[in-house]
Protein backbone atom coordinates (compact mmCIF):
# COMPACT_ATOMS: atom_id res chain seq x y z
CA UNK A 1 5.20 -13.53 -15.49
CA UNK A 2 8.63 -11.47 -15.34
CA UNK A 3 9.35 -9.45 -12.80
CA UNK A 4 9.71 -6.38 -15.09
CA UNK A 5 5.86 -7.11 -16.42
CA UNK A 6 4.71 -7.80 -13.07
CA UNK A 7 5.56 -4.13 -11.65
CA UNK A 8 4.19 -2.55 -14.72
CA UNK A 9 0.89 -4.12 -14.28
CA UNK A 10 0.70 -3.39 -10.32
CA UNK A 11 1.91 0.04 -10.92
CA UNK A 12 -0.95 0.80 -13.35
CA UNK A 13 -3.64 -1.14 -10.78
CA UNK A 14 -2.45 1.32 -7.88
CA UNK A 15 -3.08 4.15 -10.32
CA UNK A 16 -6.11 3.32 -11.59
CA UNK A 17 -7.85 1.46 -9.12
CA UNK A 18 -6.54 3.50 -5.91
CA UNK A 19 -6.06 0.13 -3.88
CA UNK A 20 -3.38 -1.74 -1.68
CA UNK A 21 -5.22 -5.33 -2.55
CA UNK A 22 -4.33 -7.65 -0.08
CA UNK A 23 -2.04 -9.36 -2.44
CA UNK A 24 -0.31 -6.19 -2.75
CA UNK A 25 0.16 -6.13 0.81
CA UNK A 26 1.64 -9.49 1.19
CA UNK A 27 4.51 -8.91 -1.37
CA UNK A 28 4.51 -5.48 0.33
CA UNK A 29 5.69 -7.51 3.67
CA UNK A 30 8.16 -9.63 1.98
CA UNK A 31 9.82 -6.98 0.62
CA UNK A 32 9.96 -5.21 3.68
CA UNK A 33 11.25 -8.54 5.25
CA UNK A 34 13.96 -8.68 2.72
CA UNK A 35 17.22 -7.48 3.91
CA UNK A 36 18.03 -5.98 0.71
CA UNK A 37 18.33 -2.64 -1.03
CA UNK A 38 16.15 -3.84 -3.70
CA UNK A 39 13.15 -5.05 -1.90
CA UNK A 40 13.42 -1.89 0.19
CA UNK A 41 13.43 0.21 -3.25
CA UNK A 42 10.62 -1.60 -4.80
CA UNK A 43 8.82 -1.24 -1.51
CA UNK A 44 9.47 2.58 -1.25
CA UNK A 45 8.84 2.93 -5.13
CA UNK A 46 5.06 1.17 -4.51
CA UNK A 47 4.53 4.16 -1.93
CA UNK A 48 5.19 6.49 -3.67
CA UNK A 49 2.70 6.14 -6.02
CA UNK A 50 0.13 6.30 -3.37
CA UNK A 51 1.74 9.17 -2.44
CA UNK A 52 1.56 10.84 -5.84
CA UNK A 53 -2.07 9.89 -5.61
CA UNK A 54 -2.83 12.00 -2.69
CA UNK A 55 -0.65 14.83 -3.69
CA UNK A 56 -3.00 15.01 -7.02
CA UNK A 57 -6.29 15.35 -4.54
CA UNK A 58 -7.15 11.38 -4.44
CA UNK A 59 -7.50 9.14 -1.82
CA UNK A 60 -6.21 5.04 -2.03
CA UNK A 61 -8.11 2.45 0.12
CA UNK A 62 -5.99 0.25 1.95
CA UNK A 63 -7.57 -3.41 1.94
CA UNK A 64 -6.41 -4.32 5.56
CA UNK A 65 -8.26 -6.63 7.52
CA UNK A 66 -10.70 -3.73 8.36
CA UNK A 67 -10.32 -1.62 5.67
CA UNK A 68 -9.21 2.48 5.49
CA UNK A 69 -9.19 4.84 2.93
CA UNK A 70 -6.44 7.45 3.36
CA UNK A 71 -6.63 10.51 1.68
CA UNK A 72 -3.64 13.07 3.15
CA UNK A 73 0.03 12.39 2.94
CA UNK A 74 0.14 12.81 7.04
CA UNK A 75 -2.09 10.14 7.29
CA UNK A 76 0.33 8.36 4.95
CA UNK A 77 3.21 8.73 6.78
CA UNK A 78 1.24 7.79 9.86
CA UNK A 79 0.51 4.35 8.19
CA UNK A 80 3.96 4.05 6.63
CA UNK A 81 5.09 4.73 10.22
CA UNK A 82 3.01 1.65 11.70
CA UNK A 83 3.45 -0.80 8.89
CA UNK A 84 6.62 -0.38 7.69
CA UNK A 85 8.77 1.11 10.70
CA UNK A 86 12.04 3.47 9.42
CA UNK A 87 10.34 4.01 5.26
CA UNK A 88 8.22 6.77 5.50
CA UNK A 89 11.13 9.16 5.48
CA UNK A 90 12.34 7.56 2.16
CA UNK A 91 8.08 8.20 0.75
């Protein structure tokens, strides 16, 4: 699958389905691993969906280990904060 296709069809599972899967979450770590303006972009450009999410009155479930259902931008940022140190100012 191209790349292109690929974030087209996780963009429109975030929307729809209100989720970080656990796959999500593991390319979400590599890019965050990445020393690179793109993976960092991507990354920040995944967020910000969720982010639109909430600021429309949903929530998005986070499928963690134990899972957690956010549903306000502080708590967000709070988990942006924890998971992906020095991005939630970019969200």
């Amino acid at each position: 699958m191209k790349a292109e296709q690929y974030n087209r069809e996780m963009d429109n599972e975030i929307r729809s389905k209100r989720i970080f899967t656990v796959a999500m979450l593991r390319d979400f770590g590599l890019a965050y691993s990445q020393d690179s303006a793109s993976g960092a972009n991507w990354l920040i450009g995944k967020l910000q969906i969720a982010k639109e999410i909430l600021q429309s009155g949903g929530s998005i479930e986070i499928a963690e280990e134990t899972p957690i259902t956010i549903s306000s931008i502080t708590d967000l940022e709070s988990w942006i904060r924890q998971r992906y140190p020095g991005f939630s100012d970019d969200v």
